[in-house]
C-alpha atoms as a PDB file:
ATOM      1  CA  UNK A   1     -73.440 -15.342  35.822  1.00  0.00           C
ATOM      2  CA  UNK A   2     -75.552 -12.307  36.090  1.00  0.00           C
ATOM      3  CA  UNK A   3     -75.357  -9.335  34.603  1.00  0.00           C
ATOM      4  CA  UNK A   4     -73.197  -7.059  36.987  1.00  0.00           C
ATOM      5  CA  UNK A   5     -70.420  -9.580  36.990  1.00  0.00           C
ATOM      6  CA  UNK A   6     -70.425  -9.716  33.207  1.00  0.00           C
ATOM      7  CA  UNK A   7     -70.098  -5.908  33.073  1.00  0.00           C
ATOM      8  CA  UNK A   8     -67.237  -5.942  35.629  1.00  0.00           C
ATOM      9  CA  UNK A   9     -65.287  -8.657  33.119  1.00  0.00           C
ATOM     10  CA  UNK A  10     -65.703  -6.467  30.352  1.00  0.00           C
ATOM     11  CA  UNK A  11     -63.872  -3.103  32.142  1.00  0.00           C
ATOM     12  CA  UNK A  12     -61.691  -4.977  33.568  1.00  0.00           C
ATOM     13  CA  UNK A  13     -60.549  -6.447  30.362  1.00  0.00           C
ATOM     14  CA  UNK A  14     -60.795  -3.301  28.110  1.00  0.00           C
ATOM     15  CA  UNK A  15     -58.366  -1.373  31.177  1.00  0.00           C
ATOM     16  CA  UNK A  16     -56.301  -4.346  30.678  1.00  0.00           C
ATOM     17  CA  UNK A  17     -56.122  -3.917  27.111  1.00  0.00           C
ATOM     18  CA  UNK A  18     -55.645   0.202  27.642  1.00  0.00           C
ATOM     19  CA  UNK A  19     -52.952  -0.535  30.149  1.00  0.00           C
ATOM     20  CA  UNK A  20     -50.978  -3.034  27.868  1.00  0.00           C
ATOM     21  CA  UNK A  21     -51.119  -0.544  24.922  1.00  0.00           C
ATOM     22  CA  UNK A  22     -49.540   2.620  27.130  1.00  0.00           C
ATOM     23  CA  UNK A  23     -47.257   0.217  28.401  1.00  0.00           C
ATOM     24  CA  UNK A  24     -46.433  -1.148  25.273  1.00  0.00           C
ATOM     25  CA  UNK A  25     -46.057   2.228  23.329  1.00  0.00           C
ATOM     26  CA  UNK A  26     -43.904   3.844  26.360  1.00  0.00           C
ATOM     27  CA  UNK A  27     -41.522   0.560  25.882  1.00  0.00           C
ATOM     28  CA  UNK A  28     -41.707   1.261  22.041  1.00  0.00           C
ATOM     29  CA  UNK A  29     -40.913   4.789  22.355  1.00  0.00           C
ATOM     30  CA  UNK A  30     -37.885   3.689  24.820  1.00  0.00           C
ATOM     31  CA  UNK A  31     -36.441   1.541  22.077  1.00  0.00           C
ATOM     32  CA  UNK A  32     -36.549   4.587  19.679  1.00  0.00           C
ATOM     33  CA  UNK A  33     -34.854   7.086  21.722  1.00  0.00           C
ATOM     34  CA  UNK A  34     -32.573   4.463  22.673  1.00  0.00           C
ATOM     35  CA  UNK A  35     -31.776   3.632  19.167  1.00  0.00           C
ATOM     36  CA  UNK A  36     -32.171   7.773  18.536  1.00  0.00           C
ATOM     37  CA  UNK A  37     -29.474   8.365  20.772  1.00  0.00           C
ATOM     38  CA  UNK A  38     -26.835   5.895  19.854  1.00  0.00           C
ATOM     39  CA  UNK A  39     -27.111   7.393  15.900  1.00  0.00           C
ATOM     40  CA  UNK A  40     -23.864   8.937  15.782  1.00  0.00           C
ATOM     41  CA  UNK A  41     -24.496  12.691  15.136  1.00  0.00           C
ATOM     42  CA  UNK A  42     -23.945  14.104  11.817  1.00  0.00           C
ATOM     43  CA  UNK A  43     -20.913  15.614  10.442  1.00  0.00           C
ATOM     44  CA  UNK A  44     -22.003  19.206   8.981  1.00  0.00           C
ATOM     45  CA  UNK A  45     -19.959  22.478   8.571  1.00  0.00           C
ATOM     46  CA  UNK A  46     -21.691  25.331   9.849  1.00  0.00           C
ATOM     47  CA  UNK A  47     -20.813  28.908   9.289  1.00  0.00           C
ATOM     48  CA  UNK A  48     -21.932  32.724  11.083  1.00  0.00           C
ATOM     49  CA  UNK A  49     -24.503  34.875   9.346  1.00  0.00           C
ATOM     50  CA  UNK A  50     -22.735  37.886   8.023  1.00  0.00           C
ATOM     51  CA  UNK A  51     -22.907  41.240   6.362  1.00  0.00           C
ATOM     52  CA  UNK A  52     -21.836  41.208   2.592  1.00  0.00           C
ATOM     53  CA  UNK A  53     -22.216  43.518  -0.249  1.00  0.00           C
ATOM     54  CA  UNK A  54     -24.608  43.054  -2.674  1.00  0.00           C
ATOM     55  CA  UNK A  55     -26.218  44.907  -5.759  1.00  0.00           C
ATOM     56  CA  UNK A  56     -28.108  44.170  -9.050  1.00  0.00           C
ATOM     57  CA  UNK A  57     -26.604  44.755 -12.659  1.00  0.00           C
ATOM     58  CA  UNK A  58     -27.620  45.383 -16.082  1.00  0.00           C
ATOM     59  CA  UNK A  59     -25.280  42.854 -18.412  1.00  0.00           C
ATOM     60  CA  UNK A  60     -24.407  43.850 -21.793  1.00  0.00           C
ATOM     61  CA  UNK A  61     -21.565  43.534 -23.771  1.00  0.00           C
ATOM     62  CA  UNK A  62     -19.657  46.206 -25.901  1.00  0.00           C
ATOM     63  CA  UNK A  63     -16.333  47.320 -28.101  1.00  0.00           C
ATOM     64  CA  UNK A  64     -13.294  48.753 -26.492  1.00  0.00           C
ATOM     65  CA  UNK A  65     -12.644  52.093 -27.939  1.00  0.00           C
ATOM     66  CA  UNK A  66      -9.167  54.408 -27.506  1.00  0.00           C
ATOM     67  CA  UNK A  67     -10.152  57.111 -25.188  1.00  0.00           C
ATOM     68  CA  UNK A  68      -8.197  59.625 -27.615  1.00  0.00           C
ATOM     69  CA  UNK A  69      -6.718  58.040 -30.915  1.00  0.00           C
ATOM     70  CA  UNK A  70      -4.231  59.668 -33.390  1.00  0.00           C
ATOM     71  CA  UNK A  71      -3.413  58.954 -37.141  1.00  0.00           C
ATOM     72  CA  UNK A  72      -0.309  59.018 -38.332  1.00  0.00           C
ATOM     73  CA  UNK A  73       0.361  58.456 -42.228  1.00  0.00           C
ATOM     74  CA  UNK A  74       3.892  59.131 -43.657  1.00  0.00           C
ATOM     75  CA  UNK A  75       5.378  59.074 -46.661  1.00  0.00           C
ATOM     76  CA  UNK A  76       9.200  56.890 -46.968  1.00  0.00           C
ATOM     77  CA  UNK A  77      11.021  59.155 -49.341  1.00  0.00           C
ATOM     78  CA  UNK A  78       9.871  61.909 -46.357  1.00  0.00           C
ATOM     79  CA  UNK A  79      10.989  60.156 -43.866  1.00  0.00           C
ATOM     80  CA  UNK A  80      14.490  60.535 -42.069  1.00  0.00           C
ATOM     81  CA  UNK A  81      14.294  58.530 -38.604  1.00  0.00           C
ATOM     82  CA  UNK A  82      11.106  57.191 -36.662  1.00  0.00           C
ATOM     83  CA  UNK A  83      10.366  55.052 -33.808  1.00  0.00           C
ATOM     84  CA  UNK A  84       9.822  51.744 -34.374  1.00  0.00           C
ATOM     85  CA  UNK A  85       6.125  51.376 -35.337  1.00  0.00           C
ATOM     86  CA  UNK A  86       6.279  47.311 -35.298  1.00  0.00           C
ATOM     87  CA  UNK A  87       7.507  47.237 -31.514  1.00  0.00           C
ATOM     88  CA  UNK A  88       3.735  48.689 -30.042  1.00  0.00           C
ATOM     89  CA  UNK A  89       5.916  51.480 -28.113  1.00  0.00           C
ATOM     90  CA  UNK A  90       4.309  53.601 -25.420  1.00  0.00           C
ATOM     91  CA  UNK A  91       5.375  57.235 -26.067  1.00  0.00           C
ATOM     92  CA  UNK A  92       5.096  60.318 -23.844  1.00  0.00           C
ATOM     93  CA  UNK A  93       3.196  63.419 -24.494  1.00  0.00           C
ATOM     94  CA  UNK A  94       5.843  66.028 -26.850  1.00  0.00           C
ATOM     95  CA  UNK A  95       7.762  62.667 -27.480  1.00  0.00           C
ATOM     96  CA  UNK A  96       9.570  62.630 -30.914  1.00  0.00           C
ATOM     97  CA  UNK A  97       7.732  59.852 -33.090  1.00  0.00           C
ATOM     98  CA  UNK A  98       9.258  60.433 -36.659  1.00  0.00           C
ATOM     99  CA  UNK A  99      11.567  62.998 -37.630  1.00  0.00           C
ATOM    100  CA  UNK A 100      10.526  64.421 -41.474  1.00  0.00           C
ATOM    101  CA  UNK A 101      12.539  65.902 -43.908  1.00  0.00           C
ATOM    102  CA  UNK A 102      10.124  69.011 -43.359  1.00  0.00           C
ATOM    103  CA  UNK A 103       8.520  68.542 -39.777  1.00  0.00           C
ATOM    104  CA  UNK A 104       8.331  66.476 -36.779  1.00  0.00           C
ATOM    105  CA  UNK A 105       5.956  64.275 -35.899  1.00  0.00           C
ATOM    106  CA  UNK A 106       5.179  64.512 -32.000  1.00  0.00           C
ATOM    107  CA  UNK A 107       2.946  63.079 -29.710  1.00  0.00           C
ATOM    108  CA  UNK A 108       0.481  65.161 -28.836  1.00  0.00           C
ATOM    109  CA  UNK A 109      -0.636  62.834 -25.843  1.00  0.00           C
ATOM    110  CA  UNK A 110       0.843  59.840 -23.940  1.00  0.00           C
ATOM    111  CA  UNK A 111      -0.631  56.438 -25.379  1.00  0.00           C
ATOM    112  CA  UNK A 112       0.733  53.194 -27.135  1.00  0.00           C
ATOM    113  CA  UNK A 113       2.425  53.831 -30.571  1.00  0.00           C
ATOM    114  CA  UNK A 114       1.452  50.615 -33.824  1.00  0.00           C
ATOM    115  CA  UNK A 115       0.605  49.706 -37.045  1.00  0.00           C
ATOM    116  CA  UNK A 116      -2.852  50.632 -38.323  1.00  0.00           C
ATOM    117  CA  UNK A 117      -2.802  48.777 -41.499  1.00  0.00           C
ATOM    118  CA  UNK A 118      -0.432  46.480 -43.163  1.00  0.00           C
ATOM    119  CA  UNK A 119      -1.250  45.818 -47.202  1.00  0.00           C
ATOM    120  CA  UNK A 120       0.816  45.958 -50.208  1.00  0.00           C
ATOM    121  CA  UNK A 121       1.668  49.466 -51.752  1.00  0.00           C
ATOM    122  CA  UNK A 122       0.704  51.110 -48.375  1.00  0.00           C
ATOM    123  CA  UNK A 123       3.667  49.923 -45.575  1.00  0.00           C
ATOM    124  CA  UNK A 124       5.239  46.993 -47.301  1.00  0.00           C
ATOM    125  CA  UNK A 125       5.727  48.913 -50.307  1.00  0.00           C
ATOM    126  CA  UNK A 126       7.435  51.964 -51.302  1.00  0.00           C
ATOM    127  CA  UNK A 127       4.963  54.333 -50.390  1.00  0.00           C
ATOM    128  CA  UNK A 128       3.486  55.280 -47.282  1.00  0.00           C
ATOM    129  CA  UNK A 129       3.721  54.156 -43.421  1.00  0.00           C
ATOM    130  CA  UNK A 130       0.095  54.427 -41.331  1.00  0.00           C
ATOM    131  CA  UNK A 131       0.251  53.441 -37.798  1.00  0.00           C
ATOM    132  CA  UNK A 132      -2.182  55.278 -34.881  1.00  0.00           C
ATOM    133  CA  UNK A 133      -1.233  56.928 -31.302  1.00  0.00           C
ATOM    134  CA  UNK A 134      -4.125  55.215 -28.989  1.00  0.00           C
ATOM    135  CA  UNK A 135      -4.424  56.733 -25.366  1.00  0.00           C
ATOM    136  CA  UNK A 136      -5.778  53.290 -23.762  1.00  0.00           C
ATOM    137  CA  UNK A 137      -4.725  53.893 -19.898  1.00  0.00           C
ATOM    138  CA  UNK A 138      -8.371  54.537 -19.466  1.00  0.00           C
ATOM    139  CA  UNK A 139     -10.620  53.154 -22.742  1.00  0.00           C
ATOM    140  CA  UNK A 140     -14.265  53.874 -23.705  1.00  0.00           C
ATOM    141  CA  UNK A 141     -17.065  51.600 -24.300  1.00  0.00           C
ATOM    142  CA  UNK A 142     -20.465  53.076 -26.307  1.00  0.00           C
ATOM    143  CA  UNK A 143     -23.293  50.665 -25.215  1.00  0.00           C
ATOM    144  CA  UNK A 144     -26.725  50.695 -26.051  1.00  0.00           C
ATOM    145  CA  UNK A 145     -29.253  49.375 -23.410  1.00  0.00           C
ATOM    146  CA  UNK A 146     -32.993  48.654 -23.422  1.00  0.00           C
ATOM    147  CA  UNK A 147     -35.146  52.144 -22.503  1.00  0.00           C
ATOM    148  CA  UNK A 148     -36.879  50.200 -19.989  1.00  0.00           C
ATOM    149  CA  UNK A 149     -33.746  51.116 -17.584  1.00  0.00           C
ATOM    150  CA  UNK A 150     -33.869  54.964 -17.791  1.00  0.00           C
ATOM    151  CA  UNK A 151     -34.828  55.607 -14.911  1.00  0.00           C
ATOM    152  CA  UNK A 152     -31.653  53.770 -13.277  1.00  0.00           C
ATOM    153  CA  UNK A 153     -29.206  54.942 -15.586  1.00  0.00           C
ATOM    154  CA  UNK A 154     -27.160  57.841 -14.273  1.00  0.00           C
ATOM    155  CA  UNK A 155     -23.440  59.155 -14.285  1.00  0.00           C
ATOM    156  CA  UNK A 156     -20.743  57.381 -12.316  1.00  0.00           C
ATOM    157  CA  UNK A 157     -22.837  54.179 -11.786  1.00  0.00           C
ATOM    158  CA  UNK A 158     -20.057  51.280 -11.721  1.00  0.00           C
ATOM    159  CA  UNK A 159     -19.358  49.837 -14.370  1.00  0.00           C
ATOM    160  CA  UNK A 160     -17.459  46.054 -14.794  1.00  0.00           C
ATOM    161  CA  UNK A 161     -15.970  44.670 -17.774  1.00  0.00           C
ATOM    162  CA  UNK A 162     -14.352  41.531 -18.340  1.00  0.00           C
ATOM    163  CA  UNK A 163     -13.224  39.520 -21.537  1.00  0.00           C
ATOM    164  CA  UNK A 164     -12.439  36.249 -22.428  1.00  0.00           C
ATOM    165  CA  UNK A 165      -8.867  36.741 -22.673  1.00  0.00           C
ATOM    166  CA  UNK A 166      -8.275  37.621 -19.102  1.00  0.00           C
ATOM    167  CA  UNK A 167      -9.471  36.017 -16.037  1.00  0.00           C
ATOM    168  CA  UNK A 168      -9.084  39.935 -14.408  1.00  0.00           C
ATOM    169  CA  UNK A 169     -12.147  42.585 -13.864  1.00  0.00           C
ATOM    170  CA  UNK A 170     -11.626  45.389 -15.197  1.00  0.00           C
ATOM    171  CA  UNK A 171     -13.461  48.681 -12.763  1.00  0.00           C
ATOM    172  CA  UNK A 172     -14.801  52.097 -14.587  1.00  0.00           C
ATOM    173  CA  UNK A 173     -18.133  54.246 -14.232  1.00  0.00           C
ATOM    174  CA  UNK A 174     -21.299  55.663 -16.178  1.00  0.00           C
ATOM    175  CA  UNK A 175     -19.598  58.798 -17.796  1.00  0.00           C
ATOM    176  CA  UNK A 176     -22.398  60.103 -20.304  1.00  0.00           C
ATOM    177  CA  UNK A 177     -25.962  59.117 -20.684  1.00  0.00           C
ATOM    178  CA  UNK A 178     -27.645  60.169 -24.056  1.00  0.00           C
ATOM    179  CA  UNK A 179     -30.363  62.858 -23.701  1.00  0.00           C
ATOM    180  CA  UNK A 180     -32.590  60.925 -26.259  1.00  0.00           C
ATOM    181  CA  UNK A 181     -34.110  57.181 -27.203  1.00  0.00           C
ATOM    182  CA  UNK A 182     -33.841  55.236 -30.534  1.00  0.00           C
ATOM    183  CA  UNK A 183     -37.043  54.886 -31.839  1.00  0.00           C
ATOM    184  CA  UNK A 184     -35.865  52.119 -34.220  1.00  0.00           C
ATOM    185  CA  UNK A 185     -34.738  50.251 -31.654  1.00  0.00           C
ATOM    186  CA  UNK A 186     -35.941  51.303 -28.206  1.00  0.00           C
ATOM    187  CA  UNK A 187     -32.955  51.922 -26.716  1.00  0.00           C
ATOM    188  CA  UNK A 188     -30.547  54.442 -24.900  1.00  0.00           C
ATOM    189  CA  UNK A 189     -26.764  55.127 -25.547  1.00  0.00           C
ATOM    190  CA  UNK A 190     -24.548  55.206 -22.555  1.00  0.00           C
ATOM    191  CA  UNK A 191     -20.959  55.776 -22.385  1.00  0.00           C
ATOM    192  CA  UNK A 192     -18.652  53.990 -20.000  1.00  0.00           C
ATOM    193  CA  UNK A 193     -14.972  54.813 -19.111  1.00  0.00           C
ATOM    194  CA  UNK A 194     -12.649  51.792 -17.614  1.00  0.00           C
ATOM    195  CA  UNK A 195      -9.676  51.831 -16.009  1.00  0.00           C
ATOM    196  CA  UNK A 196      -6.921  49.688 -18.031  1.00  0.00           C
ATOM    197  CA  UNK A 197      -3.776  50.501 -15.874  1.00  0.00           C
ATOM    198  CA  UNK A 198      -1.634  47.561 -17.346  1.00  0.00           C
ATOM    199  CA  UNK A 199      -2.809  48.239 -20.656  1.00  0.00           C
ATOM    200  CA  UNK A 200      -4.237  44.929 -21.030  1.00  0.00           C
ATOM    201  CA  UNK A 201      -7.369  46.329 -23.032  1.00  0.00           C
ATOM    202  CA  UNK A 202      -6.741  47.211 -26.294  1.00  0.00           C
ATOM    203  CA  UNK A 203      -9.048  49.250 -28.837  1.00  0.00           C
ATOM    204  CA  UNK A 204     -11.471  46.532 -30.725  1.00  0.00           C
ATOM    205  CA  UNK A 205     -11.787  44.098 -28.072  1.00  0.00           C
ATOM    206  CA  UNK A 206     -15.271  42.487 -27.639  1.00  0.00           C
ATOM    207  CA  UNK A 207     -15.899  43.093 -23.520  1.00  0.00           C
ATOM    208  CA  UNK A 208     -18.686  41.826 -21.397  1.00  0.00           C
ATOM    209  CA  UNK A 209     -20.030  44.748 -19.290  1.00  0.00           C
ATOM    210  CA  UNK A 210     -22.407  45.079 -15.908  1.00  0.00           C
ATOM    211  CA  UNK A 211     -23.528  48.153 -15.260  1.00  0.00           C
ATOM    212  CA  UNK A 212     -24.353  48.243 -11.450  1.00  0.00           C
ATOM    213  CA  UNK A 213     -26.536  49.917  -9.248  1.00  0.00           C
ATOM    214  CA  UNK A 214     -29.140  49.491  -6.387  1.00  0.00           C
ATOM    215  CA  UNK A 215     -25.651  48.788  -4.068  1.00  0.00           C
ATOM    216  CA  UNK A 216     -26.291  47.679  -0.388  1.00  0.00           C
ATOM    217  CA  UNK A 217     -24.937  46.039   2.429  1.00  0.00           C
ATOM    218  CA  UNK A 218     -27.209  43.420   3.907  1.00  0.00           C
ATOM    219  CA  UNK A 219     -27.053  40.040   5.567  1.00  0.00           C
ATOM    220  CA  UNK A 220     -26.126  37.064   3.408  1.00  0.00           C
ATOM    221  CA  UNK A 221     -25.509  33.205   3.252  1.00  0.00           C
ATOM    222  CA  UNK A 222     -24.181  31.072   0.375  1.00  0.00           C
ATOM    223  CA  UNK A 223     -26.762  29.613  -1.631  1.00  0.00           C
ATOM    224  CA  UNK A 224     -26.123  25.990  -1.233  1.00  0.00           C
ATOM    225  CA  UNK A 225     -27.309  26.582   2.546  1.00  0.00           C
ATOM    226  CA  UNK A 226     -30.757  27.215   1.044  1.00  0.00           C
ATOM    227  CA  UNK A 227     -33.802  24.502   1.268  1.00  0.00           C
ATOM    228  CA  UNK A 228     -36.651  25.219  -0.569  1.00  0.00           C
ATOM    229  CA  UNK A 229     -39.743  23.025   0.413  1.00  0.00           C
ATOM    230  CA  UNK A 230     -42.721  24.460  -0.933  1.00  0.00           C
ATOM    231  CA  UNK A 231     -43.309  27.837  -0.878  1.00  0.00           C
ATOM    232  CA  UNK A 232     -41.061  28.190   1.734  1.00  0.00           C
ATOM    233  CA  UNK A 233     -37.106  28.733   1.476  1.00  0.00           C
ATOM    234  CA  UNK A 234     -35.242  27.560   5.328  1.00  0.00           C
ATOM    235  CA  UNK A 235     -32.066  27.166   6.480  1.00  0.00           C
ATOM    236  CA  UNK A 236     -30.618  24.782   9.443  1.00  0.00           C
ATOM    237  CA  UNK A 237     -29.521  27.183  12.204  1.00  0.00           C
ATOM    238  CA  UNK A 238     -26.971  25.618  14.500  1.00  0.00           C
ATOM    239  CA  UNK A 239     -28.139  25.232  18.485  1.00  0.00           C
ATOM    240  CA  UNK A 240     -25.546  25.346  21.115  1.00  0.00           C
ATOM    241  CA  UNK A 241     -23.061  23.529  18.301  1.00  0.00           C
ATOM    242  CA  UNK A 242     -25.059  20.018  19.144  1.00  0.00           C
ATOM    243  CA  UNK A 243     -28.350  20.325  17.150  1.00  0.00           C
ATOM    244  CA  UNK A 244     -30.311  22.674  14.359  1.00  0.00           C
ATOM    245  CA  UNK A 245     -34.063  23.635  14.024  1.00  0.00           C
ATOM    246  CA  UNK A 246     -35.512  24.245  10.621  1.00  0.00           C
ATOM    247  CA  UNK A 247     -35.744  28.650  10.596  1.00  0.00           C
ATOM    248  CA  UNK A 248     -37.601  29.904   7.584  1.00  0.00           C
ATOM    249  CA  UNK A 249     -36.271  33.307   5.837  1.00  0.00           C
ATOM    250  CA  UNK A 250     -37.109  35.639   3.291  1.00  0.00           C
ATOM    251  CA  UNK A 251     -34.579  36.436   0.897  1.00  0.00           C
ATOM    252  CA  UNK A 252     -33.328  39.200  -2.007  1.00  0.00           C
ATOM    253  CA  UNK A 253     -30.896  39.573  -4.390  1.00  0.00           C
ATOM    254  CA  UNK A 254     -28.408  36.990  -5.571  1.00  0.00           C
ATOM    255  CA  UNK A 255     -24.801  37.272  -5.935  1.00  0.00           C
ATOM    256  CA  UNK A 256     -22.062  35.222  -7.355  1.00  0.00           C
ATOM    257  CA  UNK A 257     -23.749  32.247  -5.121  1.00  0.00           C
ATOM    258  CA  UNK A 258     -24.435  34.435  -2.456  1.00  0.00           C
ATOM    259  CA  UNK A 259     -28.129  35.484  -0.929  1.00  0.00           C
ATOM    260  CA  UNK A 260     -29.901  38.086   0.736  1.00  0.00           C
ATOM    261  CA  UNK A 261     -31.517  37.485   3.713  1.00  0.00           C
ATOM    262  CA  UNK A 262     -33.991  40.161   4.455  1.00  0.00           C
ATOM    263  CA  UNK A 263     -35.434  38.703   7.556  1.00  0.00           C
ATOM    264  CA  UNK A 264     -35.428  35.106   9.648  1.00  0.00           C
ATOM    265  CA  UNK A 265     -31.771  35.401  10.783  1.00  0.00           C
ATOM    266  CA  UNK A 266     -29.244  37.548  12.768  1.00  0.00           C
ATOM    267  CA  UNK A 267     -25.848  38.733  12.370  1.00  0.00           C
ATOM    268  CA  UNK A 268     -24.220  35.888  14.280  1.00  0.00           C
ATOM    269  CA  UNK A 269     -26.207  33.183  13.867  1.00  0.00           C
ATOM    270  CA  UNK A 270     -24.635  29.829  12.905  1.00  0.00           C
ATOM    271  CA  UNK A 271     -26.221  28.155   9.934  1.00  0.00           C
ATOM    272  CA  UNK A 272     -25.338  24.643   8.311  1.00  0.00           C
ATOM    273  CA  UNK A 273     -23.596  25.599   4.635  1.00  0.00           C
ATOM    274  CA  UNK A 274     -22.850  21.935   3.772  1.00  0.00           C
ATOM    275  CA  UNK A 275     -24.567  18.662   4.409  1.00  0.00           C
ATOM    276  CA  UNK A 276     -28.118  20.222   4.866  1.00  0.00           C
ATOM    277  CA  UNK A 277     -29.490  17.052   2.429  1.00  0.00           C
ATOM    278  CA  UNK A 278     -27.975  14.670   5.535  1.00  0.00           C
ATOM    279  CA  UNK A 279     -30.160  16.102   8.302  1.00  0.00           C
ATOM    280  CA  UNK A 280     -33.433  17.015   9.363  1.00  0.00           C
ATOM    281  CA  UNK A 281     -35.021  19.564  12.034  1.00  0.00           C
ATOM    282  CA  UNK A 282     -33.724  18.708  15.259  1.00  0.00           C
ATOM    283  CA  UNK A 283     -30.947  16.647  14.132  1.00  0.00           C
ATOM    284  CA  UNK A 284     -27.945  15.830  16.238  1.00  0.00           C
ATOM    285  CA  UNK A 285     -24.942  17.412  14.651  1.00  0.00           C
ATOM    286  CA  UNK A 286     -21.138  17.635  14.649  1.00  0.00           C
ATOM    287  CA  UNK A 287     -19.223  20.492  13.477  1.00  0.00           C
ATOM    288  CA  UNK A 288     -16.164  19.739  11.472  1.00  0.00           C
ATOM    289  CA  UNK A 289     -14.113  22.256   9.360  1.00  0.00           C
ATOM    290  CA  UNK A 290     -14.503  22.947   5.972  1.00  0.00           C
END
C-alpha cells in the first residue's frame, strides 16, 4: 500500500471519528432537553417590586416620666371628704380632689389621681395621706445618646417607644436637644414627648425607644428574596410568569425584614420571594399563591 492511500485511510477515519462525536453529542444533548423539558416546573411564589418606606434609627431605651406631676400630702384629722385615692381616678382640671377643714384641694391640671407611697405611720396610720396628680396623656422620656449622633439629632425627629408589657407602639417626637455634651460620659441629653392616648404608659416604666431619621421612600423586597453568592447579592426576577434569570442589585437600608433596592430592579418587576433555594437561573417556574 503506498503512501497516498495510507494518508487517505487516516482522514477518512479521523472525519469518521469527528462525525460520530457531533453526532453523538447532538443525540446527547437531545436526551437532556428531552429529559429538561419533562422536569415539571417549579412551584415558587413571586411577588411585584414596590415602593415602601424606609428609614434608619438610633435605639435606646429610657424611663417614662409624667409630663406635669403634682404632690398632694394631707393630713386625716384635716380632712373632711376626698376622692378616692386607691381607685387611680382621672380628674379634670378645677376638679375637687379633697375637701379640707381649711381649703380645697383642686386640680390644677387634668391627669390620673393615686397613691404615692404606702408605709406605716404615713397612709395606713393615723397621720398623713400622700398620693400625686400625674398628667400622662402625653409622657416624657430624658435619654442620653452617644455624641457621635449630633449632627442628626434635631427637634421633632420621630420618636418610637415600646415596652414589654404591650405588644402596641407607642408614636412621639424630638422635643428638646441639650445645648451641651457630658464630658464624663460623651454623651448628649435629648428629650422626647409620646403620645399615650389610652393611658397605657405610666410614670416609671422602663421603654425601649428609636429615635428615627434619614426617612425615605424607595423600592424594596423582603429579605428572604435575597441570594448572596459572593460579593454579589441577586434576586430571581420572574419572565413572562414561565421562567426567571438571575438580576444582580445593589441594596440599602434594612427594615423589619424588608430591603432597599437602590438599583437592578423596577417598580413592577416580579421577583421570586419564596423557594429561591429550589431553582436556578433560567429555571422553569410555576406561580402559586402564597
Amino acid at each position: 500500500m503506498n503512501t497516498s492511500k495510507k494518508i487517505i485511510i487516516i482522514v477518512s477515519i479521523i472525519v469518521a471519528l469527528v462525525v460520530a462525536i457531533i453526532a453523538g453529542r447532538m443525540i446527547i444533548n437531545n436526551i437532556i432537553q428531552k429529559k429538561i423539558n419533562e422536569v415539571k416546573p417549579t412551584e415558587v411564589i413571586a411577588q411585584e417590586v414596590q415602593k415602601l418606606e424606609f428609614y434608619e434609627k438610633i435605639e435606646t431605651f429610657g424611663t417614662a416620666l409624667a409630663h406635669q406631676s403634682f404632690s398632694i400630702r394631707i393630713r386625716k384629722t384635716d380632712l373632711i371628704s376626698s376622692l378616692d385615692f386607691d381607685k387611680n381616678l382621672m380628674v379634670q382640671k378645677n376638679q375637687l380632689i379633697a375637701q379640707l377643714k381649711n381649703e380645697k384641694i383642686i386640680a390644677p391640671f387634668s391627669g390620673r389621681l393615686g397613691i404615692r407611697e404606702i408605709t406605716p405611720g404615713i397612709l395606713g396610720g393615723e397621720d398623713s395621706i400622700i398620693a400625686t396628680l400625674d398628667d400622662i396623656e402625653t409622657v416624657k422620656v430624658d435619654i442620653k445618646i452617644p455624641e457621635s449622633y449630633l449632627s442628626i439629632l434635631k427637634k421633632n425627629l420621630k420618636i418610637k417607644a415600646n415596652s414589654e408589657a404591650f405588644e402596641e407602639t407607642f408614636i412621639g417626637t424630638l422635643d428638646a436637644v441639650s445645648a451641651r455634651v457630658d464630658p464624663s460620659t460623651r454623651s448628649i441629653l435629648v428629650q422626647a414627648k409620646i403620645k399615650n392616648s389610652n393611658y397605657k404608659i405610666i410614670p416609671g416604666m422602663l421603654l425601649n425607644i428609636e429615635i428615627v431619621y434619614n426617612e425615605k421612600t424607595s423600592l424594596g423586597v423582603p429579605e428572604e428574596s435575597l441570594v448572596q453568592q459572593g460579593s454579589r447579592t441577586i434576586v430571581y426576577k420572574v419572565i413572562e410568569d414561565k421562567s426567571v434569570v438571575i438580576t444582580e442589585v445593589k441594596t440599602g437600608i434594612r427594615n423589619y425584614g424588608k430591603v432597599e433596592i437602590i438599583s437592578g430592579l423596577n417598580p413592577g418587576d416580579k421577583i421570586v420571594i419564596e423557594g429561591v433555594s429550589k431553582i436556578r437561573d433560567k429555571a422553569q417556574i410555576k406561580l402559586i399563591n402564597k
